[in-house]
PDB file of N, CA and C in Angstrom:
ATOM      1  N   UNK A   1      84.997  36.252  28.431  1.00  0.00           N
ATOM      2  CA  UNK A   1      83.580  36.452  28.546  1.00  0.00           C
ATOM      3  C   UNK A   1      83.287  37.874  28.112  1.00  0.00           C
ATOM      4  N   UNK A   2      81.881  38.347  27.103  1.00  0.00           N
ATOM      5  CA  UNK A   2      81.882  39.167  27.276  1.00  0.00           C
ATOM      6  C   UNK A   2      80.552  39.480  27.081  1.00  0.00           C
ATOM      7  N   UNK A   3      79.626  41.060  27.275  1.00  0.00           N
ATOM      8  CA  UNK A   3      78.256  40.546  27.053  1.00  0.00           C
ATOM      9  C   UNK A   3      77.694  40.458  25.688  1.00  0.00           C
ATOM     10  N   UNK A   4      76.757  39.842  25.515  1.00  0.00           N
ATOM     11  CA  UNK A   4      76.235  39.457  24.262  1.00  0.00           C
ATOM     12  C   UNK A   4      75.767  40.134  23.271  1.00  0.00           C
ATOM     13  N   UNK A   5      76.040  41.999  23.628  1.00  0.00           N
ATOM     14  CA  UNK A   5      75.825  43.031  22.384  1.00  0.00           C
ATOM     15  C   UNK A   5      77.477  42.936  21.928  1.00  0.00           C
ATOM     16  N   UNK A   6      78.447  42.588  22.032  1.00  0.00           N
ATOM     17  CA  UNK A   6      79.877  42.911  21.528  1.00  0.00           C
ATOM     18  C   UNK A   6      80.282  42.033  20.585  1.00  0.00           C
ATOM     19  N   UNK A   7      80.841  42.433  19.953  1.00  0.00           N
ATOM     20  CA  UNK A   7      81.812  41.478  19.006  1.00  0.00           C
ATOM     21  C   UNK A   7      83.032  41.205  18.503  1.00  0.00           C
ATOM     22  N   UNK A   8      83.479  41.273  20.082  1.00  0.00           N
ATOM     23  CA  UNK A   8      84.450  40.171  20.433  1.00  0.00           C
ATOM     24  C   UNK A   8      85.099  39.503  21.366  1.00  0.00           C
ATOM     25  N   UNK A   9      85.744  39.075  21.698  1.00  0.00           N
ATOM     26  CA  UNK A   9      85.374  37.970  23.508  1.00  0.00           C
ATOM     27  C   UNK A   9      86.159  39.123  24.322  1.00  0.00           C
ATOM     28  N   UNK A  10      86.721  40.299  24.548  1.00  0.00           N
ATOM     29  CA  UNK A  10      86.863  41.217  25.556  1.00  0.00           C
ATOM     30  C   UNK A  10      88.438  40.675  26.476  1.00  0.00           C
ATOM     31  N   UNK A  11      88.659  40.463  27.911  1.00  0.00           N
ATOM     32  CA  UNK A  11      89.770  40.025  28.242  1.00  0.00           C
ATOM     33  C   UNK A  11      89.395  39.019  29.258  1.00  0.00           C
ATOM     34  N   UNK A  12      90.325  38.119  29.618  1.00  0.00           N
ATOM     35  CA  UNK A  12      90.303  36.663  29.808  1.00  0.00           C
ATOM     36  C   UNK A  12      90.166  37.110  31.374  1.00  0.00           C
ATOM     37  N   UNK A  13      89.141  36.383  31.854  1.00  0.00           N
ATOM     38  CA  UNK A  13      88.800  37.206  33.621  1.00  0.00           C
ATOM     39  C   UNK A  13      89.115  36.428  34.740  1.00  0.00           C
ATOM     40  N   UNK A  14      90.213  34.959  34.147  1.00  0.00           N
ATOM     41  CA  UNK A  14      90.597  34.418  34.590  1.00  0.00           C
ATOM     42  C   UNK A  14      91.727  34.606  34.606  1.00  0.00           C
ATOM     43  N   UNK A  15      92.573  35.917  34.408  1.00  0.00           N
ATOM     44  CA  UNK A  15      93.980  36.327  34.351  1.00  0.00           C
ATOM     45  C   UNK A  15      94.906  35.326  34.350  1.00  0.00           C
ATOM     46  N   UNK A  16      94.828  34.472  33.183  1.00  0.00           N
ATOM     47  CA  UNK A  16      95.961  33.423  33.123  1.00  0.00           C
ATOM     48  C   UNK A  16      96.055  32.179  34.166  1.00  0.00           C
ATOM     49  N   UNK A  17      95.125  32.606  35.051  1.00  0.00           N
ATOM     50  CA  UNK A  17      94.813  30.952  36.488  1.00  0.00           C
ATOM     51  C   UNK A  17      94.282  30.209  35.084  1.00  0.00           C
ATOM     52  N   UNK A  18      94.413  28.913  35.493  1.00  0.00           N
ATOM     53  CA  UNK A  18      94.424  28.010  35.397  1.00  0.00           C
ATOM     54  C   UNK A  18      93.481  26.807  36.246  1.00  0.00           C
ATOM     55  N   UNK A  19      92.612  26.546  35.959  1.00  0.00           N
ATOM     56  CA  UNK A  19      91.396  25.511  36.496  1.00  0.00           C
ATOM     57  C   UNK A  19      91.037  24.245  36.134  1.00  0.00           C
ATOM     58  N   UNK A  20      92.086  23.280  36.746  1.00  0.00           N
ATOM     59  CA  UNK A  20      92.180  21.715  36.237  1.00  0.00           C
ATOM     60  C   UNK A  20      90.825  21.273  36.950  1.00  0.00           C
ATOM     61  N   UNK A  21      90.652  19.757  36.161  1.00  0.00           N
ATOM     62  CA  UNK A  21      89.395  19.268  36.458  1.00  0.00           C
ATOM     63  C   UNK A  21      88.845  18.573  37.663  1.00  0.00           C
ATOM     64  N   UNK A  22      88.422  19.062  38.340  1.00  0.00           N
ATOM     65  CA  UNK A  22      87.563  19.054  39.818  1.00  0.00           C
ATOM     66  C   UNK A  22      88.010  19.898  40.421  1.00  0.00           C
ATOM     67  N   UNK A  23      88.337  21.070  40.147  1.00  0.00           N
ATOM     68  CA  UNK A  23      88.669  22.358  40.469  1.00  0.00           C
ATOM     69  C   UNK A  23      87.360  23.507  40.462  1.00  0.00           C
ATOM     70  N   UNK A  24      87.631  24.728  40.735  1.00  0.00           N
ATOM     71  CA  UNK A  24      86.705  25.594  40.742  1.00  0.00           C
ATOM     72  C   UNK A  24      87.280  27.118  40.471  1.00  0.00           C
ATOM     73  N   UNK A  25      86.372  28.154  39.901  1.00  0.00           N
ATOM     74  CA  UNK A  25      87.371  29.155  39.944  1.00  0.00           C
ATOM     75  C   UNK A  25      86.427  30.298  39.953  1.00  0.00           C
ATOM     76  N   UNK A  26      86.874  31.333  40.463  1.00  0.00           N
ATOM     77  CA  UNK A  26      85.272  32.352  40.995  1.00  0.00           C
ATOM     78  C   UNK A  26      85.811  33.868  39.733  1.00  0.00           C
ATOM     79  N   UNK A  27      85.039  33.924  39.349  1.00  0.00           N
ATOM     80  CA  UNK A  27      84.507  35.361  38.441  1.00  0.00           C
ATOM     81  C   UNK A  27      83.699  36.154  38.627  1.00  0.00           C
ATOM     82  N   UNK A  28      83.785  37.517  39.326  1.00  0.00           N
ATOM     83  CA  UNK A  28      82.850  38.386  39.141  1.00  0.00           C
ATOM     84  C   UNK A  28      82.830  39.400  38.000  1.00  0.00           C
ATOM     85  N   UNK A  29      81.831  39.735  37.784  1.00  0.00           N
ATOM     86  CA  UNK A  29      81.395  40.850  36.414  1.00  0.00           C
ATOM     87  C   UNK A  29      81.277  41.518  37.206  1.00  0.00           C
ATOM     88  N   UNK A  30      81.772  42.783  36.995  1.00  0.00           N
ATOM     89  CA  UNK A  30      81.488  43.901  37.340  1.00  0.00           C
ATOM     90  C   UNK A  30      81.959  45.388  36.057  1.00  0.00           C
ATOM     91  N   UNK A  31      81.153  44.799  35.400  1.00  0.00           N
ATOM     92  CA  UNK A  31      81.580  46.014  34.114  1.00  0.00           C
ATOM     93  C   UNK A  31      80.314  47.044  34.334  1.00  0.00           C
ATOM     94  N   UNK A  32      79.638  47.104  34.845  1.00  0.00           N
ATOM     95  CA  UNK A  32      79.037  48.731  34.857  1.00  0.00           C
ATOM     96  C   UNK A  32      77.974  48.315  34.460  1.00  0.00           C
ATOM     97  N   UNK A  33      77.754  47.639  33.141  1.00  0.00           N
ATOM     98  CA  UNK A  33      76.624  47.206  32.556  1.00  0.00           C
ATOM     99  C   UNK A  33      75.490  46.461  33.114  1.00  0.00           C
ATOM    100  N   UNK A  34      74.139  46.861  32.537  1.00  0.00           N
ATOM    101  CA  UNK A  34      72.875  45.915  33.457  1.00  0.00           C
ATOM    102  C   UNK A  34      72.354  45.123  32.630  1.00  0.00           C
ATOM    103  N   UNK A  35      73.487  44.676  31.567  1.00  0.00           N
ATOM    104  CA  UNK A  35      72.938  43.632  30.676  1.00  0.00           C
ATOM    105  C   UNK A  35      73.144  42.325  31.421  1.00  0.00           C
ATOM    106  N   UNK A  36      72.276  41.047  31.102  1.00  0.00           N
ATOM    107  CA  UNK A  36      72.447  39.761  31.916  1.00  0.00           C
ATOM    108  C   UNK A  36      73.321  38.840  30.883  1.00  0.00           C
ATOM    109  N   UNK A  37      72.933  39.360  29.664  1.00  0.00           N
ATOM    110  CA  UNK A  37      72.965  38.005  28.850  1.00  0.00           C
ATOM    111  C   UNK A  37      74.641  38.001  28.377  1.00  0.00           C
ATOM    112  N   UNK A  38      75.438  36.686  28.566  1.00  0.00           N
ATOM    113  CA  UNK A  38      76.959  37.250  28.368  1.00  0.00           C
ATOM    114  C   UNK A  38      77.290  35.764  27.337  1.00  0.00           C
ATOM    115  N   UNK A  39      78.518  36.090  27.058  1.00  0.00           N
ATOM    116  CA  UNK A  39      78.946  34.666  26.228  1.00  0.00           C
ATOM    117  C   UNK A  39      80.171  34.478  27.087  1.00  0.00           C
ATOM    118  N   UNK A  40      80.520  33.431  27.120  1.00  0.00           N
ATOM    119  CA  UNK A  40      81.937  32.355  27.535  1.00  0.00           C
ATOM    120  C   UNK A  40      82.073  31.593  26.449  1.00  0.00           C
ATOM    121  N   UNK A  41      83.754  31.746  26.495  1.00  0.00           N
ATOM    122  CA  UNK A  41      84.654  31.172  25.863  1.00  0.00           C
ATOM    123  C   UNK A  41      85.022  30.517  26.645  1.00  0.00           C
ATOM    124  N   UNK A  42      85.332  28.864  26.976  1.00  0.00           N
ATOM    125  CA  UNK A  42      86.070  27.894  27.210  1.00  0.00           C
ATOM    126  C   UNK A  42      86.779  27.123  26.790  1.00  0.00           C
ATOM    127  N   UNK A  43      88.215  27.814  26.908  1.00  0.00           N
ATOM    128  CA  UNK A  43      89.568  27.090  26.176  1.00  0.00           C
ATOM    129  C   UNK A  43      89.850  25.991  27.255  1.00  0.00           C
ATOM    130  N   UNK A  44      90.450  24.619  26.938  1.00  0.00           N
ATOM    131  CA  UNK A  44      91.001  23.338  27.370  1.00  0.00           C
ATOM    132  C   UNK A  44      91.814  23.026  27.115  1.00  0.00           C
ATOM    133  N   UNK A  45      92.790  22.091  27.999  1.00  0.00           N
ATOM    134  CA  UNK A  45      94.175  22.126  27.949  1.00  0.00           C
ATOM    135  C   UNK A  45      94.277  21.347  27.131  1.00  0.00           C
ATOM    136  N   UNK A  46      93.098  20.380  26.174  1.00  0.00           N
ATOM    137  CA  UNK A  46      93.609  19.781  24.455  1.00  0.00           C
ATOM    138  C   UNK A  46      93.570  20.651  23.267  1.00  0.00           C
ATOM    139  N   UNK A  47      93.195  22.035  23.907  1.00  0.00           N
ATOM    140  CA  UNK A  47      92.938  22.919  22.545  1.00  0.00           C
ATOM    141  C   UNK A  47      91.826  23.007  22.033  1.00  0.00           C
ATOM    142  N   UNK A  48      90.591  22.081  22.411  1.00  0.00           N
ATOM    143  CA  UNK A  48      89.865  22.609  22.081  1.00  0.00           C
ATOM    144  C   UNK A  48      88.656  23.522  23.076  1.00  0.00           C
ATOM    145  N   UNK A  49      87.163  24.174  22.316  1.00  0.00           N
ATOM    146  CA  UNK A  49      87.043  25.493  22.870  1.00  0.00           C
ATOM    147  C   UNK A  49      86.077  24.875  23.226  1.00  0.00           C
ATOM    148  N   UNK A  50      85.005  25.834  23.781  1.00  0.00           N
ATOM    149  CA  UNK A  50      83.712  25.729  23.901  1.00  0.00           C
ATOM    150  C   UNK A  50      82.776  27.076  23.992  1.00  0.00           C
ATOM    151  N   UNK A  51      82.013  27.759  23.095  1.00  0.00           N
ATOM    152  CA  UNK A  51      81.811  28.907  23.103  1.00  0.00           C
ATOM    153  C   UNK A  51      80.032  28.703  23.612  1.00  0.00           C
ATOM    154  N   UNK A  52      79.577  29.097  24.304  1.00  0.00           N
ATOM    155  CA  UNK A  52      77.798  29.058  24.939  1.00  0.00           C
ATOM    156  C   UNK A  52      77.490  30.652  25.001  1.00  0.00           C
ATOM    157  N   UNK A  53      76.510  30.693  24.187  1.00  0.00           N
ATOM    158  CA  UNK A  53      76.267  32.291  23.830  1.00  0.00           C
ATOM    159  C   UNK A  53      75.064  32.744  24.514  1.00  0.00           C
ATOM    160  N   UNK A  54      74.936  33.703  24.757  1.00  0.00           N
ATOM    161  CA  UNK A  54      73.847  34.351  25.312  1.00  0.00           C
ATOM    162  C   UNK A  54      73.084  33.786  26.354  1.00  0.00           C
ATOM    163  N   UNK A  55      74.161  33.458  27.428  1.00  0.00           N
ATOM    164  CA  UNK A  55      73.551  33.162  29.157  1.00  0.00           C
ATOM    165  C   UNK A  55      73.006  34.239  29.829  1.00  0.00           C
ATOM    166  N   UNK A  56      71.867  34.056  30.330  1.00  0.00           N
ATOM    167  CA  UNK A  56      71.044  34.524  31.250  1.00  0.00           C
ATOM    168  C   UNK A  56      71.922  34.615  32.594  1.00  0.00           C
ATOM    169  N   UNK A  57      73.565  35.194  33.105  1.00  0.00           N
ATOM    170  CA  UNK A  57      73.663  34.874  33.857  1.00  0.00           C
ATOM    171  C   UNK A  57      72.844  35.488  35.409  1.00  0.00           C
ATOM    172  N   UNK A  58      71.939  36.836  35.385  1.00  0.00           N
ATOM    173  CA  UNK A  58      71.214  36.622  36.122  1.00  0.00           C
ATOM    174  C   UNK A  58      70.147  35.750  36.734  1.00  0.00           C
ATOM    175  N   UNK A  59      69.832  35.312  35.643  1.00  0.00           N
ATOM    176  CA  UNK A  59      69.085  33.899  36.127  1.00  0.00           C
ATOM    177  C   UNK A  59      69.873  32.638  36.727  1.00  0.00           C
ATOM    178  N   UNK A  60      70.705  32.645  36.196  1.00  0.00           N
ATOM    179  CA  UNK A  60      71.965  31.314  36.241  1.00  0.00           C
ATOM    180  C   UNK A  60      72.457  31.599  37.748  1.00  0.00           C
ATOM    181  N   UNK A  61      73.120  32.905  38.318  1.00  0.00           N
ATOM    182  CA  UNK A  61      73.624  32.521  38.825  1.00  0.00           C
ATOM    183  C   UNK A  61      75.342  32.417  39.156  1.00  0.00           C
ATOM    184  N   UNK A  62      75.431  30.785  38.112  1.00  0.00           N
ATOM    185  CA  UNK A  62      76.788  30.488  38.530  1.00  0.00           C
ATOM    186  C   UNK A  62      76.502  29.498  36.853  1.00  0.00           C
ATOM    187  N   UNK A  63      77.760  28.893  36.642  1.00  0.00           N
ATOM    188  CA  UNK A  63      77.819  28.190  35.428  1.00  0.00           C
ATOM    189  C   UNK A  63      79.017  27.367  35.470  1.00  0.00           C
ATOM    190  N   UNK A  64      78.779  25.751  35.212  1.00  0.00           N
ATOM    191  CA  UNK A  64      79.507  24.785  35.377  1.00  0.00           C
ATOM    192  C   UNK A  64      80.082  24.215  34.211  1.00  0.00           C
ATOM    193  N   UNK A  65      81.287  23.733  33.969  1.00  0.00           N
ATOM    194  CA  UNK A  65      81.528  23.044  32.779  1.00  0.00           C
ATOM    195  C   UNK A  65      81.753  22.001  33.127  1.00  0.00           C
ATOM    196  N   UNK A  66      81.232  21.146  32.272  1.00  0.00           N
ATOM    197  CA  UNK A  66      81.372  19.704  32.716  1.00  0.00           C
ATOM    198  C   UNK A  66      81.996  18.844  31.119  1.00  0.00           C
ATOM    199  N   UNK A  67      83.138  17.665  32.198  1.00  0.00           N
ATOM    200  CA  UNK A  67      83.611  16.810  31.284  1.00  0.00           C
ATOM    201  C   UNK A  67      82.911  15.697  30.456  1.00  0.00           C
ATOM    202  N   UNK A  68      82.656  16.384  29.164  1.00  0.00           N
ATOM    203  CA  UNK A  68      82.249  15.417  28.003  1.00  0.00           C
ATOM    204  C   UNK A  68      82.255  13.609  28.693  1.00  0.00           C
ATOM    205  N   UNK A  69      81.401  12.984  28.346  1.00  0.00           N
ATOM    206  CA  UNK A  69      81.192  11.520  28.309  1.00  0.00           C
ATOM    207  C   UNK A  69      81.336  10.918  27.072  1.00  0.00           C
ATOM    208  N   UNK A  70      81.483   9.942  26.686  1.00  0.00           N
ATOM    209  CA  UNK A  70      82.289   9.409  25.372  1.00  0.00           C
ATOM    210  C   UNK A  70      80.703   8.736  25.155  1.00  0.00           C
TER     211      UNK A  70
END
């Protein structure tokens, strides 16, 4: 994750844990900055990603990923 003036995803703030599905996993930001708006990277254990750019996470909150439906 990193915030949405940078360009490039910064370090993984999930230090290598691991969060299988119906799991949960807690992240705080605390980089100094009073910017809201951040991007996530979501890597999956098939390889593929999911990148969602420029979250409001002050507004948000919290942020869920949810498993694709066919």
């Amino acid at each position: 994750m990193e915030s949405s003036d940078q360009d490039n995803w910064g370090e993984n703030l999930l230090k290598g844990e691991v969060v299988r599905a119906g799991e949960s996993g807690k992240v705080t930001i605390a980089d100094g900055k009073t910017t809201c708006n951040y991007d996530i990277l979501g890597v999956f254990a098939d390889g593929s990603k999911l990148e969602e750019l420029k979250l409001n996470l002050c507004e948000l909150g919290s942020y869920t990923y949810k498993e694709k439906s066919d």
